[in-house]
N, C-alpha and C. Protein backbone atom coordinates (compact mmCIF):
# COMPACT_ATOMS: atom_id res chain seq x y z
N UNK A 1 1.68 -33.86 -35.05
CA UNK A 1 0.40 -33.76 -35.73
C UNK A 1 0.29 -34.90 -36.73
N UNK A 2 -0.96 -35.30 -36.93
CA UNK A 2 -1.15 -36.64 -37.80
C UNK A 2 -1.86 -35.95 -39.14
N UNK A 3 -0.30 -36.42 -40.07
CA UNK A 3 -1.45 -35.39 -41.47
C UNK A 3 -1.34 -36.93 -42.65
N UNK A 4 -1.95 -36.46 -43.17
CA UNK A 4 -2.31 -37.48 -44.34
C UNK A 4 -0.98 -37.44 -45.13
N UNK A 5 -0.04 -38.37 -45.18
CA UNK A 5 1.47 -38.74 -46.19
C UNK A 5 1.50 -38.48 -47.29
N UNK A 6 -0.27 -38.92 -47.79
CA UNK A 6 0.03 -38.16 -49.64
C UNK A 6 -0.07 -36.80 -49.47
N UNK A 7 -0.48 -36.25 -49.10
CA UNK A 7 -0.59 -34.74 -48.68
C UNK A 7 0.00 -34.02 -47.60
N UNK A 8 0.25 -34.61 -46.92
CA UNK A 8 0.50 -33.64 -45.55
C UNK A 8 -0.19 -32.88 -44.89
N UNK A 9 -1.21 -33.54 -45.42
CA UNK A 9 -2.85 -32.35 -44.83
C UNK A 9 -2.71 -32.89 -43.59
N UNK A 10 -3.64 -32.26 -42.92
CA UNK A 10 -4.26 -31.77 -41.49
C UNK A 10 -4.94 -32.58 -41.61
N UNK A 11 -5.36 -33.82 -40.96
CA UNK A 11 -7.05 -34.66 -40.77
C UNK A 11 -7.94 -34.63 -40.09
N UNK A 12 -8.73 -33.94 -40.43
CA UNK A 12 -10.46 -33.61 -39.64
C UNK A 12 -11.46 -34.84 -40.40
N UNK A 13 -12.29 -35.20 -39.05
CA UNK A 13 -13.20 -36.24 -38.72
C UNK A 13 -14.69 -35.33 -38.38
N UNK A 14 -15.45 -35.05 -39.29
CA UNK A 14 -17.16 -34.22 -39.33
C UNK A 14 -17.99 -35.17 -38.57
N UNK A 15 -18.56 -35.06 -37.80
CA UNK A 15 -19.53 -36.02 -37.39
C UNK A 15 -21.17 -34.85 -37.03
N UNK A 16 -21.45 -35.09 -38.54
CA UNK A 16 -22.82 -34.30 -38.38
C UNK A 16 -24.19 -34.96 -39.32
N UNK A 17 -25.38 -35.06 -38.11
CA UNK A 17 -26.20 -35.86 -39.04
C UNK A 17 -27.20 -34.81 -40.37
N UNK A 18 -26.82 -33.69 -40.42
CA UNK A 18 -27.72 -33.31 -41.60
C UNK A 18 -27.10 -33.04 -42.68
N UNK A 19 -27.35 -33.63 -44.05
CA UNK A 19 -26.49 -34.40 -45.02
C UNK A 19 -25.99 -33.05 -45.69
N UNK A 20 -26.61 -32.00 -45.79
CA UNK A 20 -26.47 -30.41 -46.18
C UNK A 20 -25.23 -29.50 -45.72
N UNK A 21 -25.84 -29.84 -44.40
CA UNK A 21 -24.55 -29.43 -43.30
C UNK A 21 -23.08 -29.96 -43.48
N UNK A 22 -23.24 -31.19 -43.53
CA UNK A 22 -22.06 -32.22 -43.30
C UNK A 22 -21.41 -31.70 -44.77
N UNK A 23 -21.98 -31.82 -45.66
CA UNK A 23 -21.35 -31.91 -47.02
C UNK A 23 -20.60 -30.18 -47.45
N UNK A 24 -21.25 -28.97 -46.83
CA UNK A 24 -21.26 -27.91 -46.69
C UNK A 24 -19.72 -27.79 -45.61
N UNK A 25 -19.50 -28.40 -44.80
CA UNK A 25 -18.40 -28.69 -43.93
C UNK A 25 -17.15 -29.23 -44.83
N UNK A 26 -17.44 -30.26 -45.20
CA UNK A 26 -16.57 -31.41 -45.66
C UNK A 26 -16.39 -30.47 -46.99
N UNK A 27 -17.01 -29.81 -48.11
CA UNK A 27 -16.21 -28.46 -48.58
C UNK A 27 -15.29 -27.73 -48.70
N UNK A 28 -15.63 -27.05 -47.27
CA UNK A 28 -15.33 -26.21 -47.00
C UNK A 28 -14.06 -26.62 -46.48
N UNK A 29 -13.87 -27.15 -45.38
CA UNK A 29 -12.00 -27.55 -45.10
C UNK A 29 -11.70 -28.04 -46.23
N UNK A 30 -11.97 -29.18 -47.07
CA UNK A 30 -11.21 -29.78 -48.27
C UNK A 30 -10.82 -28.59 -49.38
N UNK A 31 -11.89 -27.64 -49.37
CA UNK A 31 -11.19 -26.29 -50.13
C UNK A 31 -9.95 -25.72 -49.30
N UNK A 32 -10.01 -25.85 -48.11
CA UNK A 32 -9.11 -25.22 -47.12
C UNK A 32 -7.70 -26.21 -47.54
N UNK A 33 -7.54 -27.00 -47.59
CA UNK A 33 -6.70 -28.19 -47.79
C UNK A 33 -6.12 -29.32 -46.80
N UNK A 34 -7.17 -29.62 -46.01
CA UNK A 34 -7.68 -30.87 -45.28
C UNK A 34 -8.11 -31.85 -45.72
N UNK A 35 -7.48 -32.87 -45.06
CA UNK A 35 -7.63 -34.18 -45.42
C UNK A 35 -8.97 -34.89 -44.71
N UNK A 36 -10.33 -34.92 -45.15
CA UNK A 36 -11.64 -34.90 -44.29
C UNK A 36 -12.50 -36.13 -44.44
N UNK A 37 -12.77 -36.92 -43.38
CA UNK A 37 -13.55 -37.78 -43.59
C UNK A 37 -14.82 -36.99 -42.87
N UNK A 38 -15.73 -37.93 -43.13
CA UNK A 38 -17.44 -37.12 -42.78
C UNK A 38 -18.23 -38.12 -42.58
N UNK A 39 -18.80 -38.54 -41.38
CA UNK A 39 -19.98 -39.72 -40.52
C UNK A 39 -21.41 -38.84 -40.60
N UNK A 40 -22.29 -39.69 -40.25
CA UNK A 40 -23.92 -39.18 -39.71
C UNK A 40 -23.99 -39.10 -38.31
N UNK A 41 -23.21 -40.00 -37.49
CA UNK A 41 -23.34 -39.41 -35.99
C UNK A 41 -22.23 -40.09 -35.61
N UNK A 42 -22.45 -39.94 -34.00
CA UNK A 42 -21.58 -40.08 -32.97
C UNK A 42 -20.78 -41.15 -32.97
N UNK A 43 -21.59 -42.23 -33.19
CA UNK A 43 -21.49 -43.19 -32.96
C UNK A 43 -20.57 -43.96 -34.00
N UNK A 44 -20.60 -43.53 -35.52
CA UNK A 44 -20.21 -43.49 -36.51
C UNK A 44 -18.65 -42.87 -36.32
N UNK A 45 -18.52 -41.85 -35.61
CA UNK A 45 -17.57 -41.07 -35.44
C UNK A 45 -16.52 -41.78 -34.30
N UNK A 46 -17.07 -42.30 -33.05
CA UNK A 46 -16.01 -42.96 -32.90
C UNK A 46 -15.48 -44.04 -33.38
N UNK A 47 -16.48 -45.18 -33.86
CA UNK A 47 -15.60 -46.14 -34.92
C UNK A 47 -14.67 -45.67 -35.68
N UNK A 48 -15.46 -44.47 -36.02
CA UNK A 48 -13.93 -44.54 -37.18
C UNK A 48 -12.81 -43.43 -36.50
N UNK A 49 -12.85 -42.88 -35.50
CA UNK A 49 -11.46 -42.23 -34.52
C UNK A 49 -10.81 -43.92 -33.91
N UNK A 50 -11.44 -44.76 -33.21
CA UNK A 50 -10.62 -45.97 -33.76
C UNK A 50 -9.95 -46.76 -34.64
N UNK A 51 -10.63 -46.26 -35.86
CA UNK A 51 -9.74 -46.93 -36.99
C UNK A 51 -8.56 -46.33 -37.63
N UNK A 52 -9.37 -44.50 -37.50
CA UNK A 52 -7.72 -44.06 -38.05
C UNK A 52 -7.46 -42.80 -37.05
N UNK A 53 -6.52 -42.34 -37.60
CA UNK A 53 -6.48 -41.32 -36.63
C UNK A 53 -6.33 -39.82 -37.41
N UNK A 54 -6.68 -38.62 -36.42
CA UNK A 54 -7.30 -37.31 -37.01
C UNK A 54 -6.43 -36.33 -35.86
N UNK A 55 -6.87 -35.31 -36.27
CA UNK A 55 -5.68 -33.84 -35.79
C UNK A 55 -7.02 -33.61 -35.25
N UNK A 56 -8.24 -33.27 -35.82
CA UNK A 56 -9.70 -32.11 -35.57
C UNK A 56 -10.88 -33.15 -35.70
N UNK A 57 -11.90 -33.01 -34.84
CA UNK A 57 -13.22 -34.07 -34.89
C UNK A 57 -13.80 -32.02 -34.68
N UNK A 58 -15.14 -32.30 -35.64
CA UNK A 58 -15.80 -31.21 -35.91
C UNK A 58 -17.04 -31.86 -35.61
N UNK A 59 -17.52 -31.59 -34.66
CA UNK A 59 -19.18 -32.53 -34.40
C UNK A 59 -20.25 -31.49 -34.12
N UNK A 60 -21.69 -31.83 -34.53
CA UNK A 60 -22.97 -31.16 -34.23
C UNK A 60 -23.07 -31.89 -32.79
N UNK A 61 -23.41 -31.30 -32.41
CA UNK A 61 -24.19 -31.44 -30.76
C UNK A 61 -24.86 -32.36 -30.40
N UNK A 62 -26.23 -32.08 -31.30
CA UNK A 62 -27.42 -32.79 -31.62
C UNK A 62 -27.73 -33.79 -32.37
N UNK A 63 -27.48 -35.37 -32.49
CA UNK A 63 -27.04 -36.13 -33.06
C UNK A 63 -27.69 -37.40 -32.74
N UNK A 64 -28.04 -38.23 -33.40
CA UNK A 64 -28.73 -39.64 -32.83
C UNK A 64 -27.93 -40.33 -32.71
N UNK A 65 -28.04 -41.69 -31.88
CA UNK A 65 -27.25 -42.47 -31.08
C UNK A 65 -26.43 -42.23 -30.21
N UNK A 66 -25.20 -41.56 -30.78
CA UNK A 66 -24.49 -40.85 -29.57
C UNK A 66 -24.02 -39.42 -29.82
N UNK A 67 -24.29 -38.43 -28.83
CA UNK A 67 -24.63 -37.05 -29.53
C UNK A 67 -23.19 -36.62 -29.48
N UNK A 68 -23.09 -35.32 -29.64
CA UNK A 68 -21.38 -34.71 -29.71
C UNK A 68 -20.95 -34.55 -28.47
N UNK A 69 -21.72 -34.43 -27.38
CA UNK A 69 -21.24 -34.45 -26.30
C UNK A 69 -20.85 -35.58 -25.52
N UNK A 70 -21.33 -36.21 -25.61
CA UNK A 70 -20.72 -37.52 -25.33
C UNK A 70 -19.88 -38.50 -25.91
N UNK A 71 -19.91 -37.81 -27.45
CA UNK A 71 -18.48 -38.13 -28.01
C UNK A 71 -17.95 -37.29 -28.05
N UNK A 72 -17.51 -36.11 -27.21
CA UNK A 72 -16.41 -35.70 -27.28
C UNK A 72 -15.76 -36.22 -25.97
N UNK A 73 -16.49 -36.21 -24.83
CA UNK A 73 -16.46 -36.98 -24.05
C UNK A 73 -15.61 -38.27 -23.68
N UNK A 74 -16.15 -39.07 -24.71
CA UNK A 74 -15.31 -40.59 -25.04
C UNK A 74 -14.09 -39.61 -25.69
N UNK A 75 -14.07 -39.32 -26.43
CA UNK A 75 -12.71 -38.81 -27.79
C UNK A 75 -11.78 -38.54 -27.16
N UNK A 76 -12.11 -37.78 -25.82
CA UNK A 76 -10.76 -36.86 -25.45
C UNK A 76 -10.11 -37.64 -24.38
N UNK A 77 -11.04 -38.96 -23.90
CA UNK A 77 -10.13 -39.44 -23.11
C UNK A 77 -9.56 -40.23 -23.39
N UNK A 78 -9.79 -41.35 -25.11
CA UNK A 78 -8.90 -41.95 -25.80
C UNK A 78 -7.95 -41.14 -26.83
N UNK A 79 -8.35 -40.23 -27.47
CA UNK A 79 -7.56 -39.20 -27.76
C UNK A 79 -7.41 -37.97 -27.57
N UNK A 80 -6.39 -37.54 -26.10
CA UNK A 80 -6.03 -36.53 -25.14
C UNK A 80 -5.38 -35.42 -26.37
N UNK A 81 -5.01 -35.87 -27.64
CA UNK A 81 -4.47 -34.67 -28.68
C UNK A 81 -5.48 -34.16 -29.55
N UNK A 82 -6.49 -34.74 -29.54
CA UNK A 82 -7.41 -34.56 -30.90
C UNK A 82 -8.17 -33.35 -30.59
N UNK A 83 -8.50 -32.21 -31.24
CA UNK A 83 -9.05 -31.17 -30.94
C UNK A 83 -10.31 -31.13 -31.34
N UNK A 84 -11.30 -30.50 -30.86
CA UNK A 84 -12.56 -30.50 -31.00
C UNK A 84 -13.35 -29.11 -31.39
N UNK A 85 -13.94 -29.13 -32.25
CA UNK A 85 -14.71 -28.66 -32.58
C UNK A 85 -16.17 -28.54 -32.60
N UNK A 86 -17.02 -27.93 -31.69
CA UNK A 86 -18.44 -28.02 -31.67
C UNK A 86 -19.35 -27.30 -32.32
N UNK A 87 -20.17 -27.58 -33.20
CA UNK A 87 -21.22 -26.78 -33.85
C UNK A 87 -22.87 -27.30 -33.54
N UNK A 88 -23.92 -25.93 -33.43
CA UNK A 88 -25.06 -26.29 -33.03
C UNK A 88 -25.94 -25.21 -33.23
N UNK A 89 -27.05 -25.01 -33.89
CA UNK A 89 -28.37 -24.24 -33.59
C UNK A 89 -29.12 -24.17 -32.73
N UNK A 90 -28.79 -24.55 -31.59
CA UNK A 90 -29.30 -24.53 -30.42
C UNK A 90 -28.59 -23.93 -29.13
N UNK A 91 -29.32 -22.73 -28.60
CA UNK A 91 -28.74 -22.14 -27.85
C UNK A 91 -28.59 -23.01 -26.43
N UNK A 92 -29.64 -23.69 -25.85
CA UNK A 92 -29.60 -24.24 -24.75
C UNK A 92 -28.33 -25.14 -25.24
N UNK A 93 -27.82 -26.09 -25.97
CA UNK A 93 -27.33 -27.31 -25.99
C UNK A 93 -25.85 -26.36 -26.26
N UNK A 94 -25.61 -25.47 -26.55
CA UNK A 94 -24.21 -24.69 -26.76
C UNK A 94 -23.53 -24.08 -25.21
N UNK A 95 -24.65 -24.28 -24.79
CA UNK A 95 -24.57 -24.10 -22.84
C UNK A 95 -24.39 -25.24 -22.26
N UNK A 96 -24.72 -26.42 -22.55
CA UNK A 96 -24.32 -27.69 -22.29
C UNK A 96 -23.05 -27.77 -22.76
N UNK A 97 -22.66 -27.42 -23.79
CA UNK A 97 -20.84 -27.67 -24.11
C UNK A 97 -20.18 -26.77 -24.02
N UNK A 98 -20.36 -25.46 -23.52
CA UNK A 98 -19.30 -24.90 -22.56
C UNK A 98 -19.37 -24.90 -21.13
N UNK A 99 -20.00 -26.18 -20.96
CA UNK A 99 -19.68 -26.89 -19.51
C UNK A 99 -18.48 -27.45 -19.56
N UNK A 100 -18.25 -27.79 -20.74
CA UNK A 100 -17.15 -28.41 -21.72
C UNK A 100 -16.04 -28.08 -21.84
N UNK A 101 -15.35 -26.64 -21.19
CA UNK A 101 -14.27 -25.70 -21.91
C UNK A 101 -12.81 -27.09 -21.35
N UNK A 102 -12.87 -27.54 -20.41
CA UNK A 102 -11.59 -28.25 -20.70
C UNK A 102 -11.38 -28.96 -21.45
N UNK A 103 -12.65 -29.18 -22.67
CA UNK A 103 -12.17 -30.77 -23.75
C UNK A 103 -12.24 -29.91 -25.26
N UNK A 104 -13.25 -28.89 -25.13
CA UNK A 104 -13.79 -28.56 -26.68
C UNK A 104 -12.86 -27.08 -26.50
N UNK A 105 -12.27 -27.05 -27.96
CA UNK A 105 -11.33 -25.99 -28.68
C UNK A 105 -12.24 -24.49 -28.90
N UNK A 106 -13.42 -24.88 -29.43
CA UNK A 106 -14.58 -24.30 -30.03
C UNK A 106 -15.66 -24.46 -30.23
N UNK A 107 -16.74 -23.73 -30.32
CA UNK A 107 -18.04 -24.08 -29.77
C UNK A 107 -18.66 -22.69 -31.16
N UNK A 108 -19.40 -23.32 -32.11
CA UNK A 108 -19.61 -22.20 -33.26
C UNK A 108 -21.29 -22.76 -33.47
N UNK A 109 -22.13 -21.31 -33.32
CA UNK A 109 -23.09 -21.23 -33.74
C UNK A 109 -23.62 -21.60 -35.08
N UNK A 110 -24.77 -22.02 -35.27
CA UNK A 110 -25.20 -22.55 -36.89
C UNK A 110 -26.21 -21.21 -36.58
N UNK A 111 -26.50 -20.50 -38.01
CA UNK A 111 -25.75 -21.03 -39.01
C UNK A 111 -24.39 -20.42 -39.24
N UNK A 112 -23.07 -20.88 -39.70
CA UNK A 112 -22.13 -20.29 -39.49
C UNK A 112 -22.09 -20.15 -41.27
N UNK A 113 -20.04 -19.49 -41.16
CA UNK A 113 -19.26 -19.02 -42.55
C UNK A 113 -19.04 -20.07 -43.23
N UNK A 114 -18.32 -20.37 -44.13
CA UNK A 114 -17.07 -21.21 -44.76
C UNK A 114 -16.02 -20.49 -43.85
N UNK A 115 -15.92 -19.59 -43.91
CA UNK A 115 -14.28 -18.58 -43.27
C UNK A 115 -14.24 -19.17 -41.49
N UNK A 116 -15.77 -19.26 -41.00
CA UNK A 116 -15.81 -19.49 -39.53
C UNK A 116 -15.45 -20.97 -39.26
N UNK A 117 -15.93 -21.46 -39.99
CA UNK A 117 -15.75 -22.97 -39.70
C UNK A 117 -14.18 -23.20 -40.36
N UNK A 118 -13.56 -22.83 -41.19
CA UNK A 118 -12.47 -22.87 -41.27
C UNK A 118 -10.97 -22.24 -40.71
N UNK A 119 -11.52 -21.27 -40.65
CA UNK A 119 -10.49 -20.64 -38.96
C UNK A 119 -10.58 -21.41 -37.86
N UNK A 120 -12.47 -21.99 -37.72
CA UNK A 120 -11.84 -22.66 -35.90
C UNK A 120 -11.32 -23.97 -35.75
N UNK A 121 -11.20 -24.69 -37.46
CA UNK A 121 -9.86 -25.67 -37.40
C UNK A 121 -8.88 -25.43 -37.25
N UNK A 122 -8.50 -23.98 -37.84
CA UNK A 122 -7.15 -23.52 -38.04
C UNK A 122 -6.46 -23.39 -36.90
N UNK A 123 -7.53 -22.42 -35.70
CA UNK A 123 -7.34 -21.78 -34.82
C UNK A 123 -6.82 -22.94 -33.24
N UNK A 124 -7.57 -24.20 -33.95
CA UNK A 124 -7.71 -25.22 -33.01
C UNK A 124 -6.33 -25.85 -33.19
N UNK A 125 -5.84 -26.13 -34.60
CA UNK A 125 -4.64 -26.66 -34.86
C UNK A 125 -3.76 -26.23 -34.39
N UNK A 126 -3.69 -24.54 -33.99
CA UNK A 126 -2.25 -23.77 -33.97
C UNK A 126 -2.19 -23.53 -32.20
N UNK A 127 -2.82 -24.38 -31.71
CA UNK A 127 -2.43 -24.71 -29.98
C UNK A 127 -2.19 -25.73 -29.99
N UNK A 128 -1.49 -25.62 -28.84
CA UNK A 128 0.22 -26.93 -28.61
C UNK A 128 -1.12 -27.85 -27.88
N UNK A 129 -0.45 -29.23 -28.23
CA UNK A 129 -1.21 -30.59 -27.98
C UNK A 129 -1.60 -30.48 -26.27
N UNK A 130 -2.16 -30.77 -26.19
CA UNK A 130 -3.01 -31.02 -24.76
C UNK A 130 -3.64 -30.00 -24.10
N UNK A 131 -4.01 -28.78 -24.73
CA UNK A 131 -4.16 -27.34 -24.88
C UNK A 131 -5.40 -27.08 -24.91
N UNK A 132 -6.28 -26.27 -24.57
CA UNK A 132 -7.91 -25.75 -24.88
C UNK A 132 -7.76 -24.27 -25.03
């Protein structure tokens, strides 16, 4: 697992474009004690899974430039360990990503918990690498 050296945290990568949401996320694990960076979209999100590297990518669905599905898409086939996390208010597009079950860990309705969104990192972390 890739945790942050000053901490030993867990590193989750948010890739969500509504600034409410995202910041409401990025919270919520950092209360949890995660080490969290946080993008506006997809596209944003894989640059920076190239630059560093993360345990959990937590992405909205629905996203400009490149949406969560298609970066999870890209993610899992440059990083086969990184676990995924999907969140969305949209029922049709949550049916589009459990087309998904061999790449995405979790798939969580908006509006969600602090407790929900922080268990399905937890829950995502505590399966062995290459795992759904």
């Amino acid at each position: 697992m890739t945790t942050d050296p000053a901490t030993n945290a867990a590193r989750v990568l948010i890739a969500e474009d509504n600034p409410a949401v995202r910041e409401f996320i990025m919270r919520a694990l950092e209360s949890a004690g995660y080490k969290v960076t946080a993008v506006m979209d997809g596209q944003q999100a894989l640059d920076t899974l190239n630059a560093e590297k993360f345990n959990v990518l937590v992405t909205d669905i629905v996203m400009p430039n490149v949406d969560g599905i298609a970066l999870a898409l890209k993610a899992v086939r440059q990083f086969p360990d990184l676990r995924i996390v999907m969140i969305s208010g949209y029922a049709q597009e949550r049916m589009r990503a459990h087309n998904l079950d061999a790449l995405v860990h979790r798939i969580i309705a908006k509006p969600f918990s602090l407790e929900e969104i922080c268990a399905a990192v937890k829950d995502s972390l505590a399966l062995p690498p290459g795992s759904v």
